[in-house]
C-alpha atoms as a PDB file:
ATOM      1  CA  UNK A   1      30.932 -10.684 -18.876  1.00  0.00           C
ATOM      2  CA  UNK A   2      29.906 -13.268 -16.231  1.00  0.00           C
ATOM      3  CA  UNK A   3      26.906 -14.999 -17.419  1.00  0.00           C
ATOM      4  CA  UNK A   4      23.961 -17.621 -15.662  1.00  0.00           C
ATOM      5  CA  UNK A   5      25.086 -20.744 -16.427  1.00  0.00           C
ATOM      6  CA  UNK A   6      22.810 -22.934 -18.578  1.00  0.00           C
ATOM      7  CA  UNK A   7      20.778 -24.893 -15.819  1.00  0.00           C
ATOM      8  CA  UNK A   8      19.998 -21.838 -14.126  1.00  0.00           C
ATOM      9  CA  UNK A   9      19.569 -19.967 -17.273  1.00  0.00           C
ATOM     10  CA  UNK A  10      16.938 -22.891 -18.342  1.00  0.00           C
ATOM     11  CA  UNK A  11      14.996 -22.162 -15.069  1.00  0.00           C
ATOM     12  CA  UNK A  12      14.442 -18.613 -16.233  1.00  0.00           C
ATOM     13  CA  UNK A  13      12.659 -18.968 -19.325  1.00  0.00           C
ATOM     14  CA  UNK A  14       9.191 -17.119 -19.328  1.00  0.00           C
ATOM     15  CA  UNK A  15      10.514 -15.060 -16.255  1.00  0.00           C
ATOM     16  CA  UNK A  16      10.459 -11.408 -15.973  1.00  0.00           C
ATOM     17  CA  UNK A  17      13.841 -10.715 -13.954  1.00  0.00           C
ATOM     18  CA  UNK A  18      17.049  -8.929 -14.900  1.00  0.00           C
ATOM     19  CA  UNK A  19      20.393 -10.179 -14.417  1.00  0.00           C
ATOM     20  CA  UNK A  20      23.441  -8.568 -13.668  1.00  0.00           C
ATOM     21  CA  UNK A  21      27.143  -8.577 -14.342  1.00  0.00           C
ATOM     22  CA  UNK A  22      29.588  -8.229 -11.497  1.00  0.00           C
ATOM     23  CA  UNK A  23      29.733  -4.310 -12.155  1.00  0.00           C
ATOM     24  CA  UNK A  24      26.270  -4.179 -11.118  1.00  0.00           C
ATOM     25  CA  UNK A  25      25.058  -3.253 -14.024  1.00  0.00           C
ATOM     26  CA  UNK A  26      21.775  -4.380 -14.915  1.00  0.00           C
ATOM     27  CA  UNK A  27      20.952  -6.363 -18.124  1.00  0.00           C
ATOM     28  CA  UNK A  28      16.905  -7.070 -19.064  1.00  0.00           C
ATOM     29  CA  UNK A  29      15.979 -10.565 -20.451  1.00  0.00           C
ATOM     30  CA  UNK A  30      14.033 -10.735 -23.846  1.00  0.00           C
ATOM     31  CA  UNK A  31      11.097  -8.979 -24.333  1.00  0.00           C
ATOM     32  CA  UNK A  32       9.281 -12.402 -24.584  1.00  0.00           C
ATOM     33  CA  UNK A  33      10.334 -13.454 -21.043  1.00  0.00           C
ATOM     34  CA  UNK A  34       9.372  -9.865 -19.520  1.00  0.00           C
ATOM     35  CA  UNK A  35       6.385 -10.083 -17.394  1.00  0.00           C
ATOM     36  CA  UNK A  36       4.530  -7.434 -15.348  1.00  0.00           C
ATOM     37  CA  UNK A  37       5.627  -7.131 -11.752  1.00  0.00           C
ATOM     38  CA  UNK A  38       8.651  -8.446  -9.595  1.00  0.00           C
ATOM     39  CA  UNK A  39       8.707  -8.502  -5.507  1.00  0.00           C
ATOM     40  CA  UNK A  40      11.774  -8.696  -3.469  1.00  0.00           C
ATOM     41  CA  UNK A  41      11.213  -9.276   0.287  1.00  0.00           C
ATOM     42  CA  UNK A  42      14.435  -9.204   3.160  1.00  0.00           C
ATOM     43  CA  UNK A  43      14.197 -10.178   6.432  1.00  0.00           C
ATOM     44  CA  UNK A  44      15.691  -8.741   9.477  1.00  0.00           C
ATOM     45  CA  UNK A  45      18.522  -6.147   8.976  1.00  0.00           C
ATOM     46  CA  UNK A  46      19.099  -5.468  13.194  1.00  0.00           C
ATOM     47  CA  UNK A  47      21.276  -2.183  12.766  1.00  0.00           C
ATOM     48  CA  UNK A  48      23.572  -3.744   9.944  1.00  0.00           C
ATOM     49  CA  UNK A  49      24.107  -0.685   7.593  1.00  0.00           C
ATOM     50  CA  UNK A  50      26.390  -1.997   5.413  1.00  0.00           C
ATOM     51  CA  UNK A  51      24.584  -5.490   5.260  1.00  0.00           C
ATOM     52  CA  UNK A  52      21.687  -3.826   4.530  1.00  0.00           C
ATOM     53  CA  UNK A  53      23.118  -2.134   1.770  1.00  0.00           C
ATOM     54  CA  UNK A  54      24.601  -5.284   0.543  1.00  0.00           C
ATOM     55  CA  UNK A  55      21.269  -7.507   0.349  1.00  0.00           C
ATOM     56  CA  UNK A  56      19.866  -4.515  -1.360  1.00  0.00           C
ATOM     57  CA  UNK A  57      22.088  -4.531  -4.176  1.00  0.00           C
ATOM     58  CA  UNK A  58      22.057  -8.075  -4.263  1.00  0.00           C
ATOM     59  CA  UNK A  59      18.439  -8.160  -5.223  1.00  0.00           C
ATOM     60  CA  UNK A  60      19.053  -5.367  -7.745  1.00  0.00           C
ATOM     61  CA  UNK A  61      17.049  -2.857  -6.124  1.00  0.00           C
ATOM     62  CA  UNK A  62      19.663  -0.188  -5.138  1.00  0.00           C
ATOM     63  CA  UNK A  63      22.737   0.741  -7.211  1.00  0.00           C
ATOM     64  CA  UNK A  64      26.226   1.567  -5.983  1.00  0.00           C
ATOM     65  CA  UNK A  65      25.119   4.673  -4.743  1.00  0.00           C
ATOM     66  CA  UNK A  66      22.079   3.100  -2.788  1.00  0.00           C
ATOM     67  CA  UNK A  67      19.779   4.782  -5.001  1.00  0.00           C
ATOM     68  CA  UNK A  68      16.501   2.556  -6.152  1.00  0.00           C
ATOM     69  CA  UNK A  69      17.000   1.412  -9.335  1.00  0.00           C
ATOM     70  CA  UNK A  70      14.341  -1.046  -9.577  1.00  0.00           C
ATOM     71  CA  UNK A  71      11.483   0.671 -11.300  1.00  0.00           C
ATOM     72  CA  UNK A  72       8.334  -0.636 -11.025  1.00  0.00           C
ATOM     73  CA  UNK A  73       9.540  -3.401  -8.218  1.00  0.00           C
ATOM     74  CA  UNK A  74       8.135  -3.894  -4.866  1.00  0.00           C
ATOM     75  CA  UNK A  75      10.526  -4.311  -1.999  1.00  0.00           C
ATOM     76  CA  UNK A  76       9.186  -5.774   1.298  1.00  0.00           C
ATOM     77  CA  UNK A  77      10.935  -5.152   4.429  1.00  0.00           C
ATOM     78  CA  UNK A  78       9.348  -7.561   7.068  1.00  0.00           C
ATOM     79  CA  UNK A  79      11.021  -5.698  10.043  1.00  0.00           C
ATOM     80  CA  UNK A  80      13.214  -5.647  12.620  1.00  0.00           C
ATOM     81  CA  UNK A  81      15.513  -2.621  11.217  1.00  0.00           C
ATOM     82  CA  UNK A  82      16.637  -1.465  14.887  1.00  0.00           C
ATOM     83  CA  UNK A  83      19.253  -3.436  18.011  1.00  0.00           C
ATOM     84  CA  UNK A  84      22.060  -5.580  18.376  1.00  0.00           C
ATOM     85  CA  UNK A  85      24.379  -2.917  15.511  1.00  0.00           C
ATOM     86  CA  UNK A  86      25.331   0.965  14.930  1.00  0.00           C
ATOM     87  CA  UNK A  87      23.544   1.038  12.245  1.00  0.00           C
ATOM     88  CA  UNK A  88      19.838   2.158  13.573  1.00  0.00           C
ATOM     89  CA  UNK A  89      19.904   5.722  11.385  1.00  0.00           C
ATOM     90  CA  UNK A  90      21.451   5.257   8.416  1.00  0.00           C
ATOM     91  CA  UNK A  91      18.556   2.200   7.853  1.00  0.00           C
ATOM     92  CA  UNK A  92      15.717   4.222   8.523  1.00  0.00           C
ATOM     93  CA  UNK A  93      16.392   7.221   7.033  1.00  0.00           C
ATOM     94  CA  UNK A  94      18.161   4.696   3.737  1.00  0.00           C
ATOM     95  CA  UNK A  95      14.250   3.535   3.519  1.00  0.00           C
ATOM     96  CA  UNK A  96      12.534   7.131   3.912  1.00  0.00           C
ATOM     97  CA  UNK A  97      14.583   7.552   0.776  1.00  0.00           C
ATOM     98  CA  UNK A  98      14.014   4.715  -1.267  1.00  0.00           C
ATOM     99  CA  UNK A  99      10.044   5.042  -0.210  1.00  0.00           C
ATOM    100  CA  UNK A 100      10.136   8.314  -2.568  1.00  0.00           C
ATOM    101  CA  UNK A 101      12.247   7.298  -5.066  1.00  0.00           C
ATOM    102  CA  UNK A 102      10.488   4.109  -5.805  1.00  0.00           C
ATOM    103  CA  UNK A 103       7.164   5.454  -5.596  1.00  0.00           C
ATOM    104  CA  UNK A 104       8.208   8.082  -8.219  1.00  0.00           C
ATOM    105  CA  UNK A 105       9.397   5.216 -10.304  1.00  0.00           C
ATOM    106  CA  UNK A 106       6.033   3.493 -10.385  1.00  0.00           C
ATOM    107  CA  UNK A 107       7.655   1.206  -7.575  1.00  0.00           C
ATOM    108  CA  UNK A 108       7.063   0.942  -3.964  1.00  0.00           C
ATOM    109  CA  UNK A 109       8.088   0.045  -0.498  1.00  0.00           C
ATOM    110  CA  UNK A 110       6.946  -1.648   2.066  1.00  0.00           C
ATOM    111  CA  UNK A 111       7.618  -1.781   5.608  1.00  0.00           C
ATOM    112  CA  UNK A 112       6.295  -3.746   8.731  1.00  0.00           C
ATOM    113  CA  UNK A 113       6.797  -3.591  12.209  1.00  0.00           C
ATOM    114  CA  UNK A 114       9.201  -6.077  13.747  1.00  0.00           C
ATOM    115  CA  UNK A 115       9.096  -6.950  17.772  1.00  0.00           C
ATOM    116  CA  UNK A 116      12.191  -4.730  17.984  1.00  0.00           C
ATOM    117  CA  UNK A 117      10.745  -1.836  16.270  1.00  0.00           C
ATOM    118  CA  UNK A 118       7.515  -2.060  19.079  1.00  0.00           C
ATOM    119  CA  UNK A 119      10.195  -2.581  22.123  1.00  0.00           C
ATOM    120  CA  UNK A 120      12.343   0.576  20.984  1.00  0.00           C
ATOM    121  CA  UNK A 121       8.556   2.458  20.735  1.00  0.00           C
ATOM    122  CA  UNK A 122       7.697   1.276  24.204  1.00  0.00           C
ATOM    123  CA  UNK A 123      11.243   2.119  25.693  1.00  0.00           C
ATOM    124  CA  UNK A 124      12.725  -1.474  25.922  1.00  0.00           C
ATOM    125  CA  UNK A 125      16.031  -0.876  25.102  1.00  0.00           C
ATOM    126  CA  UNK A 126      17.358  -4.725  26.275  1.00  0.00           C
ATOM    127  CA  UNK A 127      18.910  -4.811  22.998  1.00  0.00           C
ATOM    128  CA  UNK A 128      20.799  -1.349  21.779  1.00  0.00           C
ATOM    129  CA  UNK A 129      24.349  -1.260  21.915  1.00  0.00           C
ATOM    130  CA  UNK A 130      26.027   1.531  22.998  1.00  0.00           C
ATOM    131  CA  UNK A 131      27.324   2.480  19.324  1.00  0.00           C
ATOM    132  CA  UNK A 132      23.560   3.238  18.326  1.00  0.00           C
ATOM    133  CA  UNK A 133      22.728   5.490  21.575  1.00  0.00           C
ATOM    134  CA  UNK A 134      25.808   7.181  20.515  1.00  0.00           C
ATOM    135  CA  UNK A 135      24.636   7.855  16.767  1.00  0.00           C
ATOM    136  CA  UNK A 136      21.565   9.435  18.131  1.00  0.00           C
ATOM    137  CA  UNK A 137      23.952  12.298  20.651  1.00  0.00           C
ATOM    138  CA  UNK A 138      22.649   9.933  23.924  1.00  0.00           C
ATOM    139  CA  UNK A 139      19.770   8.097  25.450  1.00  0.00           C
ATOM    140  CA  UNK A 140      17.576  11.233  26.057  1.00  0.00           C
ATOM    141  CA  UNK A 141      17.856  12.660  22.487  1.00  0.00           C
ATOM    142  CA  UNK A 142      17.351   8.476  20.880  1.00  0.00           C
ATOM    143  CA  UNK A 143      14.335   8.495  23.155  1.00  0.00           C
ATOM    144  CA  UNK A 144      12.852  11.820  21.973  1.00  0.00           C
ATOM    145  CA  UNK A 145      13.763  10.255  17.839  1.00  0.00           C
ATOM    146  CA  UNK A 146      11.302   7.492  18.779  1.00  0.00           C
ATOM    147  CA  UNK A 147       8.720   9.205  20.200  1.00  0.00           C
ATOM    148  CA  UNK A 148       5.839   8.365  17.332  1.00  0.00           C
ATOM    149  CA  UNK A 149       4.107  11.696  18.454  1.00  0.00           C
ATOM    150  CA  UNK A 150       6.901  14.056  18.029  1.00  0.00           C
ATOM    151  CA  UNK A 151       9.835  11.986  17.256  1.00  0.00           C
ATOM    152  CA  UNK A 152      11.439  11.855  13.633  1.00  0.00           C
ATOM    153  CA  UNK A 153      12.011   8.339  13.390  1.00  0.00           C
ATOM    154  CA  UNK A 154       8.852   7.268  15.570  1.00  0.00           C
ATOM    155  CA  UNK A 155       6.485   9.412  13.207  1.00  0.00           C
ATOM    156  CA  UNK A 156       8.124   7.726  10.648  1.00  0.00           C
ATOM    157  CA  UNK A 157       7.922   3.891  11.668  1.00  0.00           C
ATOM    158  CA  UNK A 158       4.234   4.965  12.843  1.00  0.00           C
ATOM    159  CA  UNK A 159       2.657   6.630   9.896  1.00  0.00           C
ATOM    160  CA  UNK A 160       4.437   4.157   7.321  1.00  0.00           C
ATOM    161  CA  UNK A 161       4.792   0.734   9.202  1.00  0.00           C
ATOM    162  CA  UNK A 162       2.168  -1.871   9.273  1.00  0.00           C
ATOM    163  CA  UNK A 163       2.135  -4.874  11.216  1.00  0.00           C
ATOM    164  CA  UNK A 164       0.706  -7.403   8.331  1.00  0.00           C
ATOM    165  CA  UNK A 165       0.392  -6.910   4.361  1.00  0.00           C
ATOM    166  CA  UNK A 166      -1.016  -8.992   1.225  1.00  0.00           C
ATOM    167  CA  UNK A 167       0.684  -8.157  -1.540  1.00  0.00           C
ATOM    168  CA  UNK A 168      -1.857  -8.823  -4.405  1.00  0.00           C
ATOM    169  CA  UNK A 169      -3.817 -10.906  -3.042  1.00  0.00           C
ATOM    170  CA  UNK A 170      -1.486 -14.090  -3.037  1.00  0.00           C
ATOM    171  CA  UNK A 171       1.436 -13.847  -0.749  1.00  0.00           C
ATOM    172  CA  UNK A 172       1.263 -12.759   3.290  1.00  0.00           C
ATOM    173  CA  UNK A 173       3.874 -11.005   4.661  1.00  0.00           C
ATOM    174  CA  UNK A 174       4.302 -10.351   8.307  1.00  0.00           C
ATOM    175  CA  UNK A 175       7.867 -10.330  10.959  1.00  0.00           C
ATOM    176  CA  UNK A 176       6.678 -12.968  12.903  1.00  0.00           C
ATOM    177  CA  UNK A 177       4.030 -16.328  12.215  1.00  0.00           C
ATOM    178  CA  UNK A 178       0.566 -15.337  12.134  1.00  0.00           C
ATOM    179  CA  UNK A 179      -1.844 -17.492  14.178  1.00  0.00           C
ATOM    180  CA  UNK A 180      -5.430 -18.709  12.671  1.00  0.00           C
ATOM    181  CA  UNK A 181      -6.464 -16.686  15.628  1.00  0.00           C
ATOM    182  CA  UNK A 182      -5.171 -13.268  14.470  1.00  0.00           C
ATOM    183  CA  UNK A 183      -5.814 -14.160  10.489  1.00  0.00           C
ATOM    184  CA  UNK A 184      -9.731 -14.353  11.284  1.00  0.00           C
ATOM    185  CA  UNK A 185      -9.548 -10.841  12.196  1.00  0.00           C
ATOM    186  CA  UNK A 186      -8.107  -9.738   8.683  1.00  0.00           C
ATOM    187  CA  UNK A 187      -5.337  -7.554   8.071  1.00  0.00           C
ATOM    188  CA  UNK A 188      -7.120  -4.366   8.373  1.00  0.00           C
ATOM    189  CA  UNK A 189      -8.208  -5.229  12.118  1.00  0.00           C
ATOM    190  CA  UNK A 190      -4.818  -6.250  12.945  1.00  0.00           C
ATOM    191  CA  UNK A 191      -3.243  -3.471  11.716  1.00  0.00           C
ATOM    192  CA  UNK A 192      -5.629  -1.167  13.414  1.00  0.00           C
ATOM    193  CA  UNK A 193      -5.301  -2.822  16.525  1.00  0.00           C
ATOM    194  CA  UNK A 194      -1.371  -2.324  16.575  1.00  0.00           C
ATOM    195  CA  UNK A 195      -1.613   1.426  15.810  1.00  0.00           C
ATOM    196  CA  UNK A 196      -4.326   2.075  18.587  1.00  0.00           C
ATOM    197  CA  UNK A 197      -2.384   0.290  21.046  1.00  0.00           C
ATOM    198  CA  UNK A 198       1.030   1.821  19.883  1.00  0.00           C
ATOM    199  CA  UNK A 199      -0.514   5.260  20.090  1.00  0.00           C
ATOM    200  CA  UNK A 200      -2.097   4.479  23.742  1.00  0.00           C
ATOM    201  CA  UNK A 201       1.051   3.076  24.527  1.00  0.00           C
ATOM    202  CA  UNK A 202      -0.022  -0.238  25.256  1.00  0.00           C
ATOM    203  CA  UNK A 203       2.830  -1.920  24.607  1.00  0.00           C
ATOM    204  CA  UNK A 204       1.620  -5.386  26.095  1.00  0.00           C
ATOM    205  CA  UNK A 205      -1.647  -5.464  23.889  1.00  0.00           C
ATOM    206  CA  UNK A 206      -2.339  -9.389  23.202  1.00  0.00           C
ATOM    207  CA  UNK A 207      -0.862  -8.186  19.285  1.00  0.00           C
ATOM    208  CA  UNK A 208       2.156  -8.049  20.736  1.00  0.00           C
ATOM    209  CA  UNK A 209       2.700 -10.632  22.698  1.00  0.00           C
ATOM    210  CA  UNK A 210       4.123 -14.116  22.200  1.00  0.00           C
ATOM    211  CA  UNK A 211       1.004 -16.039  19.711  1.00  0.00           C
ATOM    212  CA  UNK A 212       0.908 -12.160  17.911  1.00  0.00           C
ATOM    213  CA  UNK A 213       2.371 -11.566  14.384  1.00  0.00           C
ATOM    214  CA  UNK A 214       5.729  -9.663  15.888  1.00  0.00           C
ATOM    215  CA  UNK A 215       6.780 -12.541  18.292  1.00  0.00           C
ATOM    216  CA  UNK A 216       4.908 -15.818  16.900  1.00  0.00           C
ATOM    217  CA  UNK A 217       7.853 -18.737  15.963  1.00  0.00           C
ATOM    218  CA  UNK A 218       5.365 -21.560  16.169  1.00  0.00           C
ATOM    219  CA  UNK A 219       5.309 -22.057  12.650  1.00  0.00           C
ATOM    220  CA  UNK A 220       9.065 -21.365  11.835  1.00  0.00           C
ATOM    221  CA  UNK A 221       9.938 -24.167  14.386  1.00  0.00           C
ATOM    222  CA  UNK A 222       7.241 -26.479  13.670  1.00  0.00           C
ATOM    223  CA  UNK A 223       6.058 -26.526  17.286  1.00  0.00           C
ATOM    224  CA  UNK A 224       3.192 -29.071  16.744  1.00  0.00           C
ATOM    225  CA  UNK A 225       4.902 -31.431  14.495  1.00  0.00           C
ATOM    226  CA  UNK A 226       5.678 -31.421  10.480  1.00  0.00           C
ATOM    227  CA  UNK A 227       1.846 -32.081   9.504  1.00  0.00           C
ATOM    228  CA  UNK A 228       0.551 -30.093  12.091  1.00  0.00           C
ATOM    229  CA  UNK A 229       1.761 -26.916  11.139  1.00  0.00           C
ATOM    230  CA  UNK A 230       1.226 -27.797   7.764  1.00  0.00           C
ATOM    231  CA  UNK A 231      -2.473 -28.237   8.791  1.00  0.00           C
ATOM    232  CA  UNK A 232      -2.198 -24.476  10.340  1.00  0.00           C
ATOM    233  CA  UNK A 233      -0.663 -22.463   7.480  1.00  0.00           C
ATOM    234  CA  UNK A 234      -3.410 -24.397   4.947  1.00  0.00           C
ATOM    235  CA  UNK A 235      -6.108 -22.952   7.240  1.00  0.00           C
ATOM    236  CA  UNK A 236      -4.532 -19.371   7.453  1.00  0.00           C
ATOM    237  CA  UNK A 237      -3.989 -19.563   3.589  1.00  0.00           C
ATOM    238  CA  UNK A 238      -7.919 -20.767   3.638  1.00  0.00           C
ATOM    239  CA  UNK A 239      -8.873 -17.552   6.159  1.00  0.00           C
ATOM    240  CA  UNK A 240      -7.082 -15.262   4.329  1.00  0.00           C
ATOM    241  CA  UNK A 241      -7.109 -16.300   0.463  1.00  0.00           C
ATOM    242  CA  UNK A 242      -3.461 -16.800  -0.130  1.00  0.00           C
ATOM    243  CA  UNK A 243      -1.149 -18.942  -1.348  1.00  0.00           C
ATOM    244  CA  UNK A 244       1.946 -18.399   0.827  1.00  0.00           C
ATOM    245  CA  UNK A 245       3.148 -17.186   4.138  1.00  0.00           C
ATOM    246  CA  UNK A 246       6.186 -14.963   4.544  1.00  0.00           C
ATOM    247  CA  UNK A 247       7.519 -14.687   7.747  1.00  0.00           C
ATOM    248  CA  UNK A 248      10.941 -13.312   9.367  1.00  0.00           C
ATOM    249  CA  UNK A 249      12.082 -13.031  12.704  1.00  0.00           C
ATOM    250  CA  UNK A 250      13.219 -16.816  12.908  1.00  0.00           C
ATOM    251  CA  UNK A 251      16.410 -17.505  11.871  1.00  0.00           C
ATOM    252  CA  UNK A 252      16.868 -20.450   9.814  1.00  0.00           C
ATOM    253  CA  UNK A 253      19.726 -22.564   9.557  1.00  0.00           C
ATOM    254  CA  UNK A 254      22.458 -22.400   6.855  1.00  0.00           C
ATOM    255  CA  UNK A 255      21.655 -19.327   6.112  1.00  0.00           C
ATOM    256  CA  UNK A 256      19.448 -20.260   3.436  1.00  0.00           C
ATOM    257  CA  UNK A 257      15.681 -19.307   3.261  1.00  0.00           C
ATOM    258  CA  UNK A 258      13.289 -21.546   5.143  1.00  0.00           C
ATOM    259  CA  UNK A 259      11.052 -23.678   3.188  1.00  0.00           C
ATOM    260  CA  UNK A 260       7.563 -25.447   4.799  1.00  0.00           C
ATOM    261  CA  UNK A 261       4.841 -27.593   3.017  1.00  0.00           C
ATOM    262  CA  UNK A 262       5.709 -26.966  -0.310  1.00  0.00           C
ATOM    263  CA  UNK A 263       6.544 -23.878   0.080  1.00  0.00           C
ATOM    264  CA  UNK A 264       3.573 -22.796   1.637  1.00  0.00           C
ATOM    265  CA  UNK A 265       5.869 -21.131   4.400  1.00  0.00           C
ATOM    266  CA  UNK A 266       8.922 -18.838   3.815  1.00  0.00           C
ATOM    267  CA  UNK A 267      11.292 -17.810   6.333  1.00  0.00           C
ATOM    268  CA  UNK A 268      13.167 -14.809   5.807  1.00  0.00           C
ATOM    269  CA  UNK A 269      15.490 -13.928   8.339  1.00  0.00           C
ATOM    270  CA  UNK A 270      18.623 -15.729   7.342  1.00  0.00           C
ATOM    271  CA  UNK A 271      20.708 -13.489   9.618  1.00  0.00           C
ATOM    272  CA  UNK A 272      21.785 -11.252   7.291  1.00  0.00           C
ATOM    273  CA  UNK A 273      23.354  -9.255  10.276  1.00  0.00           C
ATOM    274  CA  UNK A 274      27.029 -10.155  10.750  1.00  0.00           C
ATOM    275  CA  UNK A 275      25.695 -10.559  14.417  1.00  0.00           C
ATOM    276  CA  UNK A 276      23.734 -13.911  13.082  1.00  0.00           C
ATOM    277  CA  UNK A 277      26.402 -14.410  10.839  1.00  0.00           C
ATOM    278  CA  UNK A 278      26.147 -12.140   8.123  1.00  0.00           C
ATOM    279  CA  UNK A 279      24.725 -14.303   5.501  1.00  0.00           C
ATOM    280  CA  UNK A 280      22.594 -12.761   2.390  1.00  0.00           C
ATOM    281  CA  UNK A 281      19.420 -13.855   0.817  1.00  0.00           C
ATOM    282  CA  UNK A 282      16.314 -12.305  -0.688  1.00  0.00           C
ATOM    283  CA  UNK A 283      13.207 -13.703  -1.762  1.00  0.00           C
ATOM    284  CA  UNK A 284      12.217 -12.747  -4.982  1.00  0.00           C
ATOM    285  CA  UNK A 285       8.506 -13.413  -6.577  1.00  0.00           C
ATOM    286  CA  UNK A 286       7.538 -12.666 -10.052  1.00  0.00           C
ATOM    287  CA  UNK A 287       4.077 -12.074 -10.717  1.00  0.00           C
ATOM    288  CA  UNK A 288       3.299 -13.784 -13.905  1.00  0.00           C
ATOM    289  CA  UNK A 289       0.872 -12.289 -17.025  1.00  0.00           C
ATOM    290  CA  UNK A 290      -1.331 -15.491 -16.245  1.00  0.00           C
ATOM    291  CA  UNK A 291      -1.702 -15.139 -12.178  1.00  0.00           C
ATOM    292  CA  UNK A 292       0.793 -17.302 -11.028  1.00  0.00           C
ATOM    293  CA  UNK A 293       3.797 -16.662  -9.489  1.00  0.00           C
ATOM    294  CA  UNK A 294       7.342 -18.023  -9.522  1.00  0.00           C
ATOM    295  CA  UNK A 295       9.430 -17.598  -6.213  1.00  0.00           C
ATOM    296  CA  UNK A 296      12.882 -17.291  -6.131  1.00  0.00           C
ATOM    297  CA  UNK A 297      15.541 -17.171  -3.237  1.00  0.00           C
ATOM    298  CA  UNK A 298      18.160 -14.847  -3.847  1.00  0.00           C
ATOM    299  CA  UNK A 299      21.614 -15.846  -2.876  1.00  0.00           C
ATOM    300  CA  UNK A 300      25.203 -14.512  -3.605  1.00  0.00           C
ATOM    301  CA  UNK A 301      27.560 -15.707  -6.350  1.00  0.00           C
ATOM    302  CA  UNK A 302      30.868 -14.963  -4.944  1.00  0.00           C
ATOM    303  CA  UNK A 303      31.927 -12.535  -2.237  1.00  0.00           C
ATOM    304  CA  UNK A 304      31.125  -9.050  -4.660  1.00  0.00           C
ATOM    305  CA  UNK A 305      27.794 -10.027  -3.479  1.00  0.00           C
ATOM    306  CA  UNK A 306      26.457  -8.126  -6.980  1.00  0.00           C
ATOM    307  CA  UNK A 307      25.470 -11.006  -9.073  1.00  0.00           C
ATOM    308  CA  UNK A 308      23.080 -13.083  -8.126  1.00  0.00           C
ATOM    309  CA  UNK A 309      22.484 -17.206  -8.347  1.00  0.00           C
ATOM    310  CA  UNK A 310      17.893 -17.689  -8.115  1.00  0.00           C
ATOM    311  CA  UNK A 311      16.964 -21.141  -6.111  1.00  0.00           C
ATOM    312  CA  UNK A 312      13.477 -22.428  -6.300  1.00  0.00           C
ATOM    313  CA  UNK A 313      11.981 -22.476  -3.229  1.00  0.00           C
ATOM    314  CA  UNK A 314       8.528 -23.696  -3.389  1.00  0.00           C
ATOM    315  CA  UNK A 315       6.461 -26.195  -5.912  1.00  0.00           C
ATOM    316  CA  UNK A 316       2.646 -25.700  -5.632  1.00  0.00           C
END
């Protein structure tokens, strides 16, 4: 059986994760290195089915059967689910499952709106390929699907999607950058703000445009200079009371997960897509028993892409 090698192995001590062999198959650590709580966030999926499926079982949260088999875990989709693949259903209605099974685990999942999910909700379309209009039986029937009044996949994005979320009061997670701007409102305000304007279909809302947490890449591409930004994200982790920002809709080079000011910034979206380039990461945070938390990217081994190699990707 395939084990961590020793460094890595070393790096895991007093961490609650599970490893896994090649099959899949899902092996605790010691009782002494268990600790309470694990999160696993992905980035942006963009109609990728069996990517999705992939990054998923990567980070040990579905089995071969894409059933949840993480328990008490919390998975964090940061959005971005829909355009540029075929793939558009089978996502959607892959996380209306796992939402149920999770939560009757003692898990849960959570979803936020991405800029694409708010275009396909206002009717942009700029970005749907002809494959995904097709899954739905043609334009008029994928138009009635999103309606969020009387569609089956609007209602769902609209009564379960959010556009920001702290997850225990330490880590933010939201598609795009947030703005100092936006975090002095707090998350409940923002969130609000989206849903009224979503339902009054006011789909150019200052939310949603370009400094709003859907579209914002100011932070991602360090717009105002290295110590600038790393001025801004101390002052939205000062506004808001946390210790990191997690962000996807930029996607960082390499394929690797995007590191800022110690880690005080995370980027996500590593194009796990085989549009971007197909490459597979997760971030994975484990809450420990004394309040901190360890953070994790998730990255694959070899090409089975079911056993898992953990990089450190912040030091606070």
């Amino acid at each position: 059986m395939p084990r961590l090698n020793t460094f890595i192995a070393l790096a895991l001590v007093c961490l609650q994760v599970t490893h896994w062999d090649q099959a899949g198959t899902a092996h605790a650590l010691p009782v002494s290195a268990q600790v309470s709580r694990r999160i696993v966030a992905v980035g942006d999926l963009h109609s990728d089915y069996p990517q999705t499926l992939a990054v998923l079982r990567l980070a040990n949260i579905t089995d071969e059967n894409a059933n949840w088999r993480a328990g008490s875990d919390t998975l964090i989709q940061t959005g971005d689910n829909v355009d540029r693949g075929p793939g558009t259903i089978a996502i959607y209605q892959l996380f209306q499952k796992l939402r149920t099974q999770a939560k009757a685990a003692g898990g849960e999942v959570i979803n936020l709106y991405g800029n694409h999910e708010v275009m396909n909700i206002g009717g942009d379309l700029r970005y749907v390929t002809k494959e995904d209009i097709a899954s739905f039986g043609g334009s008029e029937k994928r138009k009635q699907a999103w309606d969020i009044r009387t569609g089956w996949l609007g209602q769902f994005v609209f009564n379960n999607f959010n556009i920001s979320h702290i997850q225990h009061g330490h880590t933010l997670f939201s598609h795009a950058d947030m703005h100092p701007d936006w975090a002095s409102k707090g998350i409940d305000a923002m969130n609000t703000l989206a849903h009224d304007a979503l339902w009054n279909k006011q789909y150019k809302a200052p939310i949603f445009t370009t400094d709003g947490p859907v579209w914002n890449r100011a932070l991602a591409k360090q717009e105002a200079g290295v110590d600038a930004t790393c001025e801004t994200i101390e002052t939205i982790k000062e506004i808001l009371g946390v210790k990191r920002l997690v962000s996807g809709h930029t996607v960082s080079k390499g394929g690797k997960i995007l590191s800022l000011c110690n880690g005080s910034y995370l980027g996500i979206d590593v194009g796990i897509t085989n549009y971007y380039g197909g490459n597979l990461a997760a971030l994975e945070i484990i809450e420990n028993t004394d309040g901190t938390q360890t953070v994790h990217a998730l990255y694959p081994k070899d090409k089975t892409f079911t056993y898992a190699v953990r990089e450190s990707v912040e030091s606070l």
